[in-house]
Each structure stands twice: as C-alpha cells, then as structure tokens.
N, C-alpha and C. Protein backbone atom coordinates (compact mmCIF):
# COMPACT_ATOMS: atom_id res chain seq x y z
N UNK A 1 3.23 -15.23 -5.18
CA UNK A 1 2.19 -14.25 -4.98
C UNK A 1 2.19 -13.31 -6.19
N UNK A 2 1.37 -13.50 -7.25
CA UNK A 2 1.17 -12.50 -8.20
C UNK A 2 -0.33 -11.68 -8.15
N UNK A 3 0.15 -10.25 -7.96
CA UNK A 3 -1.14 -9.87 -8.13
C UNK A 3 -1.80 -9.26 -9.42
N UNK A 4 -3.00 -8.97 -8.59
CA UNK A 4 -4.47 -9.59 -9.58
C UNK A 4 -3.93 -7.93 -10.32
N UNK A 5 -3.97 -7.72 -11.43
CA UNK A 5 -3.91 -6.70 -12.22
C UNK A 5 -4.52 -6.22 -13.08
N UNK A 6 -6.12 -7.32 -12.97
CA UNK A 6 -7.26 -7.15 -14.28
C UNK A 6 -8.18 -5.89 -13.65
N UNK A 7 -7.75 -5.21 -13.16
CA UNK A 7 -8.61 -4.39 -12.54
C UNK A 7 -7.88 -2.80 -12.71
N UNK A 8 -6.65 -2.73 -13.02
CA UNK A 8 -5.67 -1.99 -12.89
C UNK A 8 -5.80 -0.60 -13.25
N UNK A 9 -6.71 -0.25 -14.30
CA UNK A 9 -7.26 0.95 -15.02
C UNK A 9 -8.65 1.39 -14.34
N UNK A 10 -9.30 0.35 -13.13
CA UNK A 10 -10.32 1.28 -12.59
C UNK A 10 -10.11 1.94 -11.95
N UNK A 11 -10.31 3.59 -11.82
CA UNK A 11 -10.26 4.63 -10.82
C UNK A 11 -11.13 3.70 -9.48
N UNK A 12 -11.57 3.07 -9.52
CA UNK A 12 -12.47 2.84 -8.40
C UNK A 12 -11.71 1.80 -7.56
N UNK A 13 -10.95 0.99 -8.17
CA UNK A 13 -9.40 0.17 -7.48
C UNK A 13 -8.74 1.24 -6.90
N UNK A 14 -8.51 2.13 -7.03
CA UNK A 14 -7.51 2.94 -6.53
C UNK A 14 -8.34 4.21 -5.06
N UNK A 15 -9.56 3.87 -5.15
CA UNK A 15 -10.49 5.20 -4.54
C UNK A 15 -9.37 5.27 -2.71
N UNK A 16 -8.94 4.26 -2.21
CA UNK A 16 -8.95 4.07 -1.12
C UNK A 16 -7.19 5.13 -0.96
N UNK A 17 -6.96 5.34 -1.98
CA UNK A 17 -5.73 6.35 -2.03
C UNK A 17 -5.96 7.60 -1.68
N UNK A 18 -6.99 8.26 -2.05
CA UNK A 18 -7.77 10.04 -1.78
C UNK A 18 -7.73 10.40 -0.38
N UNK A 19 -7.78 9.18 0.80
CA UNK A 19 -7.87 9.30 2.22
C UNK A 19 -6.38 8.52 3.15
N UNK A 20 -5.93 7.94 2.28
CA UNK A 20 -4.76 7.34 2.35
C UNK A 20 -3.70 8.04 3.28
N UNK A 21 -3.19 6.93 4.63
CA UNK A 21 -2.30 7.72 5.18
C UNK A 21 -0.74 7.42 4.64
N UNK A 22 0.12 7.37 4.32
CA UNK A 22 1.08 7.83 3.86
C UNK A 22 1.94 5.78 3.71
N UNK A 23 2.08 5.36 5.08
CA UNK A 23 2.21 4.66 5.32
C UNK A 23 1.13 2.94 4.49
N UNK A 24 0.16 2.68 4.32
CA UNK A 24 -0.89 2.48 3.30
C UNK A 24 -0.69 2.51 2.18
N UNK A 25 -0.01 3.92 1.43
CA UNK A 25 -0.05 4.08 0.33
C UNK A 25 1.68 2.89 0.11
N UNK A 26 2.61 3.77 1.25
CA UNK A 26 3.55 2.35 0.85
C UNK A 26 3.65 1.05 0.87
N UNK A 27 3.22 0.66 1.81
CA UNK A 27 2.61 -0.74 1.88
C UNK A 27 1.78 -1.52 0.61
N UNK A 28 0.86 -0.88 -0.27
CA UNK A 28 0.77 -0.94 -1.29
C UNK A 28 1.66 -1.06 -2.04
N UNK A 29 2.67 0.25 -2.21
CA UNK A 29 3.61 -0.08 -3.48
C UNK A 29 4.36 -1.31 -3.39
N UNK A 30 4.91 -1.65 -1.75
CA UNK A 30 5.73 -2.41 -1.70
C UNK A 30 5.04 -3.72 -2.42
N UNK A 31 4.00 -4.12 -2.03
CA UNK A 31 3.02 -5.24 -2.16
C UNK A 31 3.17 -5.68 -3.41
N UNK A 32 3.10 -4.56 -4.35
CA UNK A 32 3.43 -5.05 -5.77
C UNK A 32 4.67 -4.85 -6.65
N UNK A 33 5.63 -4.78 -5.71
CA UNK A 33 6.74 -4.75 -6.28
C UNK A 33 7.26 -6.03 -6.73
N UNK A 34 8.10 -6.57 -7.69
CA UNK A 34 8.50 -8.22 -7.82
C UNK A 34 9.57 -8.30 -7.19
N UNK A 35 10.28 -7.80 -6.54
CA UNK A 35 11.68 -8.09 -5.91
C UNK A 35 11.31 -8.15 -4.41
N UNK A 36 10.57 -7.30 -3.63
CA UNK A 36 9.88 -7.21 -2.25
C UNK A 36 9.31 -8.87 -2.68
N UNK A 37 8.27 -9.21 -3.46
CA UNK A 37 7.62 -10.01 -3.28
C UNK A 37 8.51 -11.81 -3.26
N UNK A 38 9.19 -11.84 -4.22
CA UNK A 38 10.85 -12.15 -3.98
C UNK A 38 11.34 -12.64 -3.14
N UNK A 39 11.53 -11.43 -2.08
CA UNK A 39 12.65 -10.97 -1.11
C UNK A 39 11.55 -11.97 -0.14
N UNK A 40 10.75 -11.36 0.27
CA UNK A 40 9.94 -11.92 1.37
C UNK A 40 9.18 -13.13 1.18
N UNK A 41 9.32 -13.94 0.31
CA UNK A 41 9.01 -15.01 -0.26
C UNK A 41 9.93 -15.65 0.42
N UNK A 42 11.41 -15.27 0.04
CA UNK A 42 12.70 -16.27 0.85
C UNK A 42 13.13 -16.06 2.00
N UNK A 43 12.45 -15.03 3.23
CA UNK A 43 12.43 -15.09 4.16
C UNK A 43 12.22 -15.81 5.08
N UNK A 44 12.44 -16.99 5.11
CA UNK A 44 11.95 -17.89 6.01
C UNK A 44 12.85 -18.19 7.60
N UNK A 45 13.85 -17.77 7.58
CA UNK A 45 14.92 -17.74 8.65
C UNK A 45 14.13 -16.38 9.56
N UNK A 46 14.83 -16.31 10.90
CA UNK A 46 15.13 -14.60 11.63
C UNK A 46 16.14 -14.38 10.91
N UNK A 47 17.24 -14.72 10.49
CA UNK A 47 18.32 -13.98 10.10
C UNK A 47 18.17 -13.53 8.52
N UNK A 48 16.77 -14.18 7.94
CA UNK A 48 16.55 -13.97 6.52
C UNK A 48 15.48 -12.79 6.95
N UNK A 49 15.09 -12.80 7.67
CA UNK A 49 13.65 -11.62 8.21
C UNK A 49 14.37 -10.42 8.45
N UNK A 50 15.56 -10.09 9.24
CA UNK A 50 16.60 -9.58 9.81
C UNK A 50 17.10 -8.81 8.40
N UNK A 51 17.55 -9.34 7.27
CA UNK A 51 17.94 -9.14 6.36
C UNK A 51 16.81 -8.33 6.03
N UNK A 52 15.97 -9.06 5.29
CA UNK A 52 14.57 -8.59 4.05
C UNK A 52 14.34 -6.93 5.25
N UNK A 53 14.13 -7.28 6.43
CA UNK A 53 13.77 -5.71 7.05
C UNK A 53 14.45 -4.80 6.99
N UNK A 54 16.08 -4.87 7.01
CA UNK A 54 16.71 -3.88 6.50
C UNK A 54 16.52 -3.55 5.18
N UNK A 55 16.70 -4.48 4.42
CA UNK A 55 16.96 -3.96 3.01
C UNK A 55 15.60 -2.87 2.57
N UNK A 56 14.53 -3.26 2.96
CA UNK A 56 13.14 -2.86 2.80
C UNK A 56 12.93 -1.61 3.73
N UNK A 57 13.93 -1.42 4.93
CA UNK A 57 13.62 -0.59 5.45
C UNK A 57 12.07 -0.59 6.47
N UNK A 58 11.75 -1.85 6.92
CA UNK A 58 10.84 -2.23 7.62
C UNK A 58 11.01 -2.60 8.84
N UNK A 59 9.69 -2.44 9.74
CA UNK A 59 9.45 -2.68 11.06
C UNK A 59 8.45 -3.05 10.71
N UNK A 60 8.42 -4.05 11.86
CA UNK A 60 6.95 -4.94 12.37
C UNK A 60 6.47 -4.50 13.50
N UNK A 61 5.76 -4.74 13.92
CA UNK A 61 5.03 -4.29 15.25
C UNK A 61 4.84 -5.76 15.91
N UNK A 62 5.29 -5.94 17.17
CA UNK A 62 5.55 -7.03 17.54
C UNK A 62 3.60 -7.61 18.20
N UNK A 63 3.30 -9.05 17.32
CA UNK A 63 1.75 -9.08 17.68
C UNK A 63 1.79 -9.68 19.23
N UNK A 64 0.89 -9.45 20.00
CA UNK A 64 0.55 -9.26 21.31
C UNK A 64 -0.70 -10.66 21.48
C-alpha cells in the first residue's frame, strides 16, 4: 500500500483537517506512516492483530 503523494502540496488535499475530529486526523497520520503500513501488512494472525494493536495503540470496534 503506497500512497498517492502527487497531490501532497494542495491545500485543498488537506481541507478536510479545519473540521477534523482529533481521532481522523490520527488515523490519517497513521495511514501514511511506512512502518504502521508494514506492521499491518503482516498482520495476518489474531495473535499478529493482538500484537500490531498494542504496539499502535489501537482498538477496533467490533463490526455488528
């Protein structure tokens, strides 16, 4: 997963930050981090999910 970065200098890529709840804005950073992207790439186990959520400091919300 590499992201798209040809866009990177438009203020207008970024507009959705000004209303941004806190949570959003991290989710973003994480998104483009290369080690998160990495990390959760080799998650494929529970006990590798188990892992990547601590280290990341994440919760899921269990889908219904």
């Amino acid at each position: 997963m590499k992201p798209d970065t040809s866009q990177w200098r438009d203020p207008q890529a970024y507009a959705f930050v000004k209303g941004a709840a806190a949570d959003v804005i991290a989710r973003e950073f994480l998104r483009r981090n290369p080690q998160y992207q990495q990390d959760f790439a080799a998650s494929h186990s529970a006990k590798a999910m188990r892992a990547f959520r601590k280290r990341w400091g994440l919760q899921f919300r269990r889908q219904t």
